[in-house]
C-alpha atoms as a PDB file:
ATOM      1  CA  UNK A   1    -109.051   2.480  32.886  1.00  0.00           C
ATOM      2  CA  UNK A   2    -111.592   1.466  29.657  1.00  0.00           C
ATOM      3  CA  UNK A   3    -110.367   1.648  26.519  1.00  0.00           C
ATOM      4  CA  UNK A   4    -111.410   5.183  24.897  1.00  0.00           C
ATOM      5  CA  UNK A   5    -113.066   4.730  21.437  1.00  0.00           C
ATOM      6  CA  UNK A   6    -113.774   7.156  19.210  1.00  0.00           C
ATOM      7  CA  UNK A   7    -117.016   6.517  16.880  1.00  0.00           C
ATOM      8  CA  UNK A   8    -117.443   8.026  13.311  1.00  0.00           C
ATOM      9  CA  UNK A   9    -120.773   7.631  11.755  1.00  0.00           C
ATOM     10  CA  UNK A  10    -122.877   9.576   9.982  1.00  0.00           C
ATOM     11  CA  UNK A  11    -126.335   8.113  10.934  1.00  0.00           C
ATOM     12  CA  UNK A  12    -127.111   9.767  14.755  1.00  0.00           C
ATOM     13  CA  UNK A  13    -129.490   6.965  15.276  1.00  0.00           C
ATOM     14  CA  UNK A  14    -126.681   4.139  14.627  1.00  0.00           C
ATOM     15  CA  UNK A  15    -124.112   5.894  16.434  1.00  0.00           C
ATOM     16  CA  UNK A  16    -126.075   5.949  19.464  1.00  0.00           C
ATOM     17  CA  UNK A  17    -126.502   2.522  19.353  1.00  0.00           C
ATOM     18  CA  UNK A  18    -123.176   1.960  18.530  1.00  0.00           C
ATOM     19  CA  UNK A  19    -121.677   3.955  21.603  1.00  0.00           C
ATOM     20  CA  UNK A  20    -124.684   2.557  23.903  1.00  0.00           C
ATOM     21  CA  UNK A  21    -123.422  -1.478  22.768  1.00  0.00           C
ATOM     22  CA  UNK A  22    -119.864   0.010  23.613  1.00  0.00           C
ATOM     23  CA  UNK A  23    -120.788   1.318  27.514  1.00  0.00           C
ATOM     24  CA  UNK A  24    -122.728  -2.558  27.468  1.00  0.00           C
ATOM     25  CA  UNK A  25    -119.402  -4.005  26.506  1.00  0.00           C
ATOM     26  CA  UNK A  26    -117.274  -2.068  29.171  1.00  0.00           C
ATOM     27  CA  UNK A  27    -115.476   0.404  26.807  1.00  0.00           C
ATOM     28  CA  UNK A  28    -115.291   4.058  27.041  1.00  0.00           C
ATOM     29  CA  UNK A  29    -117.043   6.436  24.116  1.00  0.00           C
ATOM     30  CA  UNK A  30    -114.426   9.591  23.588  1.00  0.00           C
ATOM     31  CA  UNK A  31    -116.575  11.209  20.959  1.00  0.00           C
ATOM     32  CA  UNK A  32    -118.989  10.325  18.053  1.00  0.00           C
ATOM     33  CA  UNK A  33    -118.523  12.527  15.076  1.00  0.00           C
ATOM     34  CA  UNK A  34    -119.701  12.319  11.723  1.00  0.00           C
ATOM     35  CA  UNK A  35    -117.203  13.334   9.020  1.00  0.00           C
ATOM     36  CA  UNK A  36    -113.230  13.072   8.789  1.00  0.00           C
ATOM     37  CA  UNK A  37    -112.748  17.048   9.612  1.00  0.00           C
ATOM     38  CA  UNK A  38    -114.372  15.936  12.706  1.00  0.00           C
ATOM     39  CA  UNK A  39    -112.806  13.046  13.254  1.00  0.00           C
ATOM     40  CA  UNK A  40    -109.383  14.286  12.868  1.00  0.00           C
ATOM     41  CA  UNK A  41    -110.329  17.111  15.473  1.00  0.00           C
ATOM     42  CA  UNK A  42    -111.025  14.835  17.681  1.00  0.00           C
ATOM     43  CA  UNK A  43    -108.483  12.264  17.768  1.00  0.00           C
ATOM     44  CA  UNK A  44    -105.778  15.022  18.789  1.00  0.00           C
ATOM     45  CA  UNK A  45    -108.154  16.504  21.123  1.00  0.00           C
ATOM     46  CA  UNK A  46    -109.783  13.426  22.600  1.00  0.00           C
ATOM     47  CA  UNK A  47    -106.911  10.966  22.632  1.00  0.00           C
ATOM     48  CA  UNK A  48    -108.750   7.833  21.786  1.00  0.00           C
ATOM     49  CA  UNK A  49    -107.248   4.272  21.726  1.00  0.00           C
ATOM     50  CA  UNK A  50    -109.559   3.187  18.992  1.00  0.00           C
ATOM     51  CA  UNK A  51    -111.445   4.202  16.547  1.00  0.00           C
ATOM     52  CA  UNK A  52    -114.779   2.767  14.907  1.00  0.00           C
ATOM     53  CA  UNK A  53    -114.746   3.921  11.660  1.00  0.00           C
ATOM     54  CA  UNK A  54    -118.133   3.745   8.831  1.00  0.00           C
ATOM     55  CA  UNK A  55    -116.810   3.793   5.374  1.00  0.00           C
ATOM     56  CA  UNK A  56    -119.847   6.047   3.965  1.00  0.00           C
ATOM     57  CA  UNK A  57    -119.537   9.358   6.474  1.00  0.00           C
ATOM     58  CA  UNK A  58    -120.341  12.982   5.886  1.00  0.00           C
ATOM     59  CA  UNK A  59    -117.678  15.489   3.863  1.00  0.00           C
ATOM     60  CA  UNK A  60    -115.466  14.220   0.444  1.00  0.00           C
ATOM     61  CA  UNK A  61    -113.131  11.978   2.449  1.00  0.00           C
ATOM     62  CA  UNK A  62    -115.036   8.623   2.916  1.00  0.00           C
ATOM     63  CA  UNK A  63    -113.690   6.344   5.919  1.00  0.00           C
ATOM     64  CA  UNK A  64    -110.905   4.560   3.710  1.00  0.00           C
ATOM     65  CA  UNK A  65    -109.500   7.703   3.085  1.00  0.00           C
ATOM     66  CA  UNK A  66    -109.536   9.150   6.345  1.00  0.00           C
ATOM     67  CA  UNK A  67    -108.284   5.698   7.436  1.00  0.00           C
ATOM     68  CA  UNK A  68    -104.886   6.717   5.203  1.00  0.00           C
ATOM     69  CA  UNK A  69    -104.830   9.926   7.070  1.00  0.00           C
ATOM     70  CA  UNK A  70    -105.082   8.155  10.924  1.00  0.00           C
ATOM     71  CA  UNK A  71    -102.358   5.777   9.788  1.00  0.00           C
ATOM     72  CA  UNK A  72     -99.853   8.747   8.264  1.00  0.00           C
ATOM     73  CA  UNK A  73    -100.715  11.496  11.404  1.00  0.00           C
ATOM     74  CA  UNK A  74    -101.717   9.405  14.629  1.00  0.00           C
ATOM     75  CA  UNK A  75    -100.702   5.579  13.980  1.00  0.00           C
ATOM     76  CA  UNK A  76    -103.761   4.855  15.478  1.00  0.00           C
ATOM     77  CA  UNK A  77    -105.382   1.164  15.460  1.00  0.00           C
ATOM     78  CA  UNK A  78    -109.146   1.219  13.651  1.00  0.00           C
ATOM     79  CA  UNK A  79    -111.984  -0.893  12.663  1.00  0.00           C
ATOM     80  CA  UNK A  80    -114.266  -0.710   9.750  1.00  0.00           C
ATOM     81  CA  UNK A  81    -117.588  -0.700  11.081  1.00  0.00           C
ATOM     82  CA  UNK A  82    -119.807  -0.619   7.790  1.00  0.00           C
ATOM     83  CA  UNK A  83    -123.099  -2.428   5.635  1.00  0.00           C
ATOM     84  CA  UNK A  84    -120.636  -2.030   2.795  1.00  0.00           C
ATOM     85  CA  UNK A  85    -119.057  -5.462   1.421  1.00  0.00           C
ATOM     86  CA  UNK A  86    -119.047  -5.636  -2.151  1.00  0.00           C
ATOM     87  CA  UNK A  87    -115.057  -6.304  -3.569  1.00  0.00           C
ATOM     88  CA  UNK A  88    -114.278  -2.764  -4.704  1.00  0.00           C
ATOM     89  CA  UNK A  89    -114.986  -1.669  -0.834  1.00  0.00           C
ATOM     90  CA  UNK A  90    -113.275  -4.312   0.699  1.00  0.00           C
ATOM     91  CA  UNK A  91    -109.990  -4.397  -1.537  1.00  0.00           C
ATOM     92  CA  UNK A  92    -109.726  -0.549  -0.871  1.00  0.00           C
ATOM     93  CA  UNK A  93    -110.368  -1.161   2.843  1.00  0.00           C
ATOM     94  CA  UNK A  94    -107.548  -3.328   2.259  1.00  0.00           C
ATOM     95  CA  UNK A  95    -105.508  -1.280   1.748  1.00  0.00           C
ATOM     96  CA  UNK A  96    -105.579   0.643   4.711  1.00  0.00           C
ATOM     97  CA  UNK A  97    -104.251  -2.132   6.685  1.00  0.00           C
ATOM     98  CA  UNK A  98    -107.382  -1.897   9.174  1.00  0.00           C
ATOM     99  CA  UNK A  99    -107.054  -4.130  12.558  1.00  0.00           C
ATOM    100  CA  UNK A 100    -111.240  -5.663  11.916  1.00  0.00           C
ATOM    101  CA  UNK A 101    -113.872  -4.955   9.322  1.00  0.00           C
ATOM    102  CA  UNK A 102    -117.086  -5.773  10.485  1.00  0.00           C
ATOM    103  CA  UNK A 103    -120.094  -6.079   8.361  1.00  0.00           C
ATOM    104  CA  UNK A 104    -123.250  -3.866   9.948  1.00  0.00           C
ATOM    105  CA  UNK A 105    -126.015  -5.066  11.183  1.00  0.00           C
ATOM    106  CA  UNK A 106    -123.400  -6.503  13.834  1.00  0.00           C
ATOM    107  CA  UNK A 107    -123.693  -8.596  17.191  1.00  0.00           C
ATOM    108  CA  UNK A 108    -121.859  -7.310  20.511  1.00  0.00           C
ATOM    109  CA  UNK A 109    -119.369 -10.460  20.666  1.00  0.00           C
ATOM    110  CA  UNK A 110    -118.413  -9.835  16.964  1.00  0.00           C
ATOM    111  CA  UNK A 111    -117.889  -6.076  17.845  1.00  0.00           C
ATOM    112  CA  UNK A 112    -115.738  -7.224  21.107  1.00  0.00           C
ATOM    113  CA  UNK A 113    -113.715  -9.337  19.277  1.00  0.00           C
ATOM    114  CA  UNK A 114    -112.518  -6.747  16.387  1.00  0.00           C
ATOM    115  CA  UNK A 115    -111.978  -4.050  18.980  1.00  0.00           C
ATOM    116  CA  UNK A 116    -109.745  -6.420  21.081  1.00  0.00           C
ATOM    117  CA  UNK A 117    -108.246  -7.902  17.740  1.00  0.00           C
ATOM    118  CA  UNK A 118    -107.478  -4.835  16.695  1.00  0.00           C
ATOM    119  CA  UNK A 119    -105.597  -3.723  20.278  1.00  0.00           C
ATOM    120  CA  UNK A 120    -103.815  -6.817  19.878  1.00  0.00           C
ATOM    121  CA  UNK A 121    -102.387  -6.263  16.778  1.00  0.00           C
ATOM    122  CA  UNK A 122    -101.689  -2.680  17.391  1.00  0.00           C
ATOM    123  CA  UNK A 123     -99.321  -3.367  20.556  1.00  0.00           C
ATOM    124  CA  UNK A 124     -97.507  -6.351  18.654  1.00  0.00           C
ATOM    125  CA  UNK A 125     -96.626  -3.841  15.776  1.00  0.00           C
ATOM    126  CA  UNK A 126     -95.469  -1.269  18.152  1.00  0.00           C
ATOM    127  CA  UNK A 127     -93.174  -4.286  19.512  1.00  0.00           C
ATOM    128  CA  UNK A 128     -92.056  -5.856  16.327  1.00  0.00           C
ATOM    129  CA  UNK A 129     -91.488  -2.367  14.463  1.00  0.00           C
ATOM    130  CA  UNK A 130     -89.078   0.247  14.426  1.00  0.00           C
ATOM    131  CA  UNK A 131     -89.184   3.639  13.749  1.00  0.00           C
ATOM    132  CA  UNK A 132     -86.671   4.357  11.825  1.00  0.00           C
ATOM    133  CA  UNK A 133     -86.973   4.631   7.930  1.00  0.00           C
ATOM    134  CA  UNK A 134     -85.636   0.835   6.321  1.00  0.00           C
ATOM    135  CA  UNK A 135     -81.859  -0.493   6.052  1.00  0.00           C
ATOM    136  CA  UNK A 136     -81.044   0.333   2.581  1.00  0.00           C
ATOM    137  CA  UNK A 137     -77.358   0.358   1.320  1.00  0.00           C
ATOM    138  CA  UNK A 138     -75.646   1.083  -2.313  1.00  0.00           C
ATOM    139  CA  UNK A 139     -72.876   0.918  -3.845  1.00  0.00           C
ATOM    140  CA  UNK A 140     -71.066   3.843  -4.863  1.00  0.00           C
ATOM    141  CA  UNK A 141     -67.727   5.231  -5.722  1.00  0.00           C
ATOM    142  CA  UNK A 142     -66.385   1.115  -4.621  1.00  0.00           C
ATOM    143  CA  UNK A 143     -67.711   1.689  -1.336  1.00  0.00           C
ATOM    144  CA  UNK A 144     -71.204   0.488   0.338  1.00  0.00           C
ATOM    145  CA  UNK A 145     -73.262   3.354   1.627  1.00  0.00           C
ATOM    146  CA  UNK A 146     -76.603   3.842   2.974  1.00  0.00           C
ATOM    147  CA  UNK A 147     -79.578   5.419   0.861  1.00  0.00           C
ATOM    148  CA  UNK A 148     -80.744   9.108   1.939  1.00  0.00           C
ATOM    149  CA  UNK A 149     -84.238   8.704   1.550  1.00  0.00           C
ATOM    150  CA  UNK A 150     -85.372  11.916   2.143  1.00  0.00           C
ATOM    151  CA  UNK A 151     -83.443  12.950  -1.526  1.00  0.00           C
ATOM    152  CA  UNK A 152     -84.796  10.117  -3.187  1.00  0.00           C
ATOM    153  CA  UNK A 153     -87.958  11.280  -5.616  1.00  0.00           C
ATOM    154  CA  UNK A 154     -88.384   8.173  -7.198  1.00  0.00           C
ATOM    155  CA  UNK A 155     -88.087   4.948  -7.696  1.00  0.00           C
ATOM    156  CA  UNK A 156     -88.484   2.881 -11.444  1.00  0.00           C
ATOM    157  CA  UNK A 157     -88.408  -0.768 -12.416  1.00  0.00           C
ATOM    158  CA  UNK A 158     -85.783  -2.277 -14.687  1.00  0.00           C
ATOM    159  CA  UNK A 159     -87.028  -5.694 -14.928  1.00  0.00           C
ATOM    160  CA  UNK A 160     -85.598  -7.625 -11.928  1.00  0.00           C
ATOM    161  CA  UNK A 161     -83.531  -4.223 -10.910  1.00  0.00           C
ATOM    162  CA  UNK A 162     -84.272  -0.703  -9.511  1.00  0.00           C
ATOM    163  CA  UNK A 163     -83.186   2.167 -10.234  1.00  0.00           C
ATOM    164  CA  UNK A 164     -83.604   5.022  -7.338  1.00  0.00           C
ATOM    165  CA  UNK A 165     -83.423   8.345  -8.643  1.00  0.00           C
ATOM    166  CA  UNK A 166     -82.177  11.372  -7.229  1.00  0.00           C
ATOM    167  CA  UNK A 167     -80.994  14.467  -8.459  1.00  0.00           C
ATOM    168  CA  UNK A 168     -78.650  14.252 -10.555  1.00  0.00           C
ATOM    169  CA  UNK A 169     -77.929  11.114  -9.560  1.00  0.00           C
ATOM    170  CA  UNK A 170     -78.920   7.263  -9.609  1.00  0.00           C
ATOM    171  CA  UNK A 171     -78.825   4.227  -7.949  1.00  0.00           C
ATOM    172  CA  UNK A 172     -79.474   0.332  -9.707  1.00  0.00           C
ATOM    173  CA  UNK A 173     -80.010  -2.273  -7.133  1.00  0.00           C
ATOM    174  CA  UNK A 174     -80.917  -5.477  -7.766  1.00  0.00           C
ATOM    175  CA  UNK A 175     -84.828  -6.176  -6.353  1.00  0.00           C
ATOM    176  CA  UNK A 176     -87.703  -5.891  -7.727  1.00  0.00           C
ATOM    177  CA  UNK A 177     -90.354  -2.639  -7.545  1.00  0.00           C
ATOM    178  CA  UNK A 178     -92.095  -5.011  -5.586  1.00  0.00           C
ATOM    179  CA  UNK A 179     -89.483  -6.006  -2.667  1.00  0.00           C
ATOM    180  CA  UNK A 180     -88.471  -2.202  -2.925  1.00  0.00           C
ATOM    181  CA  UNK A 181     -92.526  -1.225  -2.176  1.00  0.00           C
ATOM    182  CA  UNK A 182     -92.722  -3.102   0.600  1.00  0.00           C
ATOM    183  CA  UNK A 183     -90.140  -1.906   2.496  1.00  0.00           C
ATOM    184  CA  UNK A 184     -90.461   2.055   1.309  1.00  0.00           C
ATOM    185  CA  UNK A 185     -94.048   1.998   1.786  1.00  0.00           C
ATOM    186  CA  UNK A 186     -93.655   2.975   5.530  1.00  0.00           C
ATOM    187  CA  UNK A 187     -90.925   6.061   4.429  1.00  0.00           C
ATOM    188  CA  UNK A 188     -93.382   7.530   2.733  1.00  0.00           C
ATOM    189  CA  UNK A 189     -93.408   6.298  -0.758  1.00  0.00           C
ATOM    190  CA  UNK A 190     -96.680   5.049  -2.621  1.00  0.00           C
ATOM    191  CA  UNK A 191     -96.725   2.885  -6.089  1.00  0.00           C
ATOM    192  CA  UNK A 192     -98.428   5.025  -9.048  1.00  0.00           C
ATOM    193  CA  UNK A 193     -97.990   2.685 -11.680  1.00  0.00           C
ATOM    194  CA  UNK A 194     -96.246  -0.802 -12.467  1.00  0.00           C
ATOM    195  CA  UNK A 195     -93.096   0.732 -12.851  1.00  0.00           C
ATOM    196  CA  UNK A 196     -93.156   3.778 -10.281  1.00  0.00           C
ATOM    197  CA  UNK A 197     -92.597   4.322  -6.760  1.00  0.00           C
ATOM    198  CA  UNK A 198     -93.104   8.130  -5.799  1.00  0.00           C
ATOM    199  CA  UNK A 199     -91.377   9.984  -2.409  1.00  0.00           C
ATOM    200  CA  UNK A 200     -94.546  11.794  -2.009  1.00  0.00           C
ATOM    201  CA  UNK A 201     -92.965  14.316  -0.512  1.00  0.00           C
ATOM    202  CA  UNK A 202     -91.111  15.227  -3.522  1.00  0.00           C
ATOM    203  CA  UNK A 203     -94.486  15.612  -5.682  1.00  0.00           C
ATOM    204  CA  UNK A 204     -94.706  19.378  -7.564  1.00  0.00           C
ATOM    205  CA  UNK A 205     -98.334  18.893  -8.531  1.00  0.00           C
ATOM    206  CA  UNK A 206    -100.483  16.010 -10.331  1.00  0.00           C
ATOM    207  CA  UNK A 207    -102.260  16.770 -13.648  1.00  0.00           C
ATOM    208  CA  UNK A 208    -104.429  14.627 -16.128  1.00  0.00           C
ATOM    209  CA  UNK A 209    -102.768  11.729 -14.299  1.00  0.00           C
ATOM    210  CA  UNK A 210    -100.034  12.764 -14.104  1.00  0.00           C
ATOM    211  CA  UNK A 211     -97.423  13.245 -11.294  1.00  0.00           C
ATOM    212  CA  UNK A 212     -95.040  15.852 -12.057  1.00  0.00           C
ATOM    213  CA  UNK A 213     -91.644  16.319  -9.929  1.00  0.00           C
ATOM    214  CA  UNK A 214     -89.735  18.917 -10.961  1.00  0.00           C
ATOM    215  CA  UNK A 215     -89.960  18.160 -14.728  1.00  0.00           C
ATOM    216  CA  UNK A 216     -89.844  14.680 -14.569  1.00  0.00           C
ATOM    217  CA  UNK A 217     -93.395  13.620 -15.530  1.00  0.00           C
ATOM    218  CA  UNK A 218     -94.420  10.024 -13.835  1.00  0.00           C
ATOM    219  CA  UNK A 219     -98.487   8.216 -15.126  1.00  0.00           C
ATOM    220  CA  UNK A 220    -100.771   6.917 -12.603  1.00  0.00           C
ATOM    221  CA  UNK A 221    -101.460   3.876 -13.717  1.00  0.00           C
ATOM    222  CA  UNK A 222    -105.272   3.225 -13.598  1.00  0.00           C
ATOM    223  CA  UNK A 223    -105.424  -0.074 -10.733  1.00  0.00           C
ATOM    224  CA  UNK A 224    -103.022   2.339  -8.875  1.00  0.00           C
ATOM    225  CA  UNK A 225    -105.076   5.593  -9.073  1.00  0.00           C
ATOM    226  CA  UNK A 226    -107.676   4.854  -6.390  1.00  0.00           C
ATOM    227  CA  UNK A 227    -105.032   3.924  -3.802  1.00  0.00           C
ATOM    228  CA  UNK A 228    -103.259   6.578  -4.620  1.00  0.00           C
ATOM    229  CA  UNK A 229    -105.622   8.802  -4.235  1.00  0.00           C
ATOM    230  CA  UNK A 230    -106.241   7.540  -1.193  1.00  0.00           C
ATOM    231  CA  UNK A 231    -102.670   8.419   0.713  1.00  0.00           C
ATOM    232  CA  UNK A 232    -103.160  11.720  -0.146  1.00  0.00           C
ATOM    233  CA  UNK A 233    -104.775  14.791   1.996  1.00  0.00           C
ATOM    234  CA  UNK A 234    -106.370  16.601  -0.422  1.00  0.00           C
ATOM    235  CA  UNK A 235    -108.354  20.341   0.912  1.00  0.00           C
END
């Protein structure tokens, strides 16, 4: 059966010639659609194995943050199909953790490549990861127990310790925001600033940068905004 891919581009002329150098190349079109509302439609209704994704498309959600919704909802693998390659596009694109980026006008054996790259490297995740939220233990009361993630709100650096903070309670470990952020990131946690990990799932509301849960008030730092932004579905 031929891989399924899903195309989203706003240009009808490029997509067509996008989905015609994907028939060419063996693979299966599932849909071409134009803006993320689409797209999203689509992936639960089409079931694609891929998805080609342009970083300038129709709607307020460009493809990086769409890309941050696919990863959260579906887990899906995706390549950046764009003309866009200054820094500011690709460190955001980054950030999405995409399997290819390829730079438009394209050739078919670069195309082939990143879709195959990026089916590679989505079946050796689903190998090498697990599902379940990370191994965290702390001590308390003189005995080790694990860390409830789901009452964690937040997370703040203390120099080369943590401290995770939950209601009316708190936990120091001793690793760095850093260490902690790369294993929380998949739980559902996003870094706001250089000393702030957020549950975002524990997020009240966010004014005037800043993140408010209950009444603990948290800043966006400024080279965190934009990714920030970014993890969140915003109507």
């Amino acid at each position: 059966m031929s891989t399924r891919v899903l195309i989203v581009e706003d240009e009808p002329i490029i997509a067509d010639d996008i989905a015609m150098t994907l028939d060419d190349l063996g693979f299966a079109v599932a849909d071409m659609v134009n803006s993320a509302e689409q797209a999203i439609q689509a992936i639960a209704e089409r079931k694609p194995d891929i998805i080609l994704l342009d970083i300038k498309i129709k709607g307020e959600k460009d493809g990086i943050r769409l890309a941050h919704e696919i990863n959260e909802k579906f887990r899906l693998p995706f390549v950046f199909l764009s003309s866009l390659y200054d820094e500011n596009t690709i460190q955001r694109a980054k950030s999405a953790n995409p399997g290819a980026y390829v730079v438009k006008p394209f050739k078919e054996q670069d195309l082939k490549v990143a879709i195959e790259l990026a089916l590679t490297k989505k079946k050796s995740l689903q190998v090498t990861e697990t599902p379940e939220e990370p191994n965290l233990f702390v001590r308390k009361s003189g005995a080790i127990v694990p860390l409830n993630f789901e009452e964690v709100t937040h997370v703040e650096a203390d120099d080369n310790y943590c401290v995770f903070h939950e209601p009316g309670e708190k936990h120091v470990v001793s690793h760095t925001l850093k260490e902690i952020e790369q294993k929380l990131t998949v739980a559902g946690f996003c870094r706001i600033h250089k000393s702030f990990l957020v549950n975002i799932k524990k997020i009240n509301r966010i004014e005037h940068s800043v993140v408010f849960i209950e009444e603990t008030m948290l800043p966006i730092g400024k080279a965190y905004r934009k990714p920030f932004f970014d993890r969140l579905t915003v109507f």
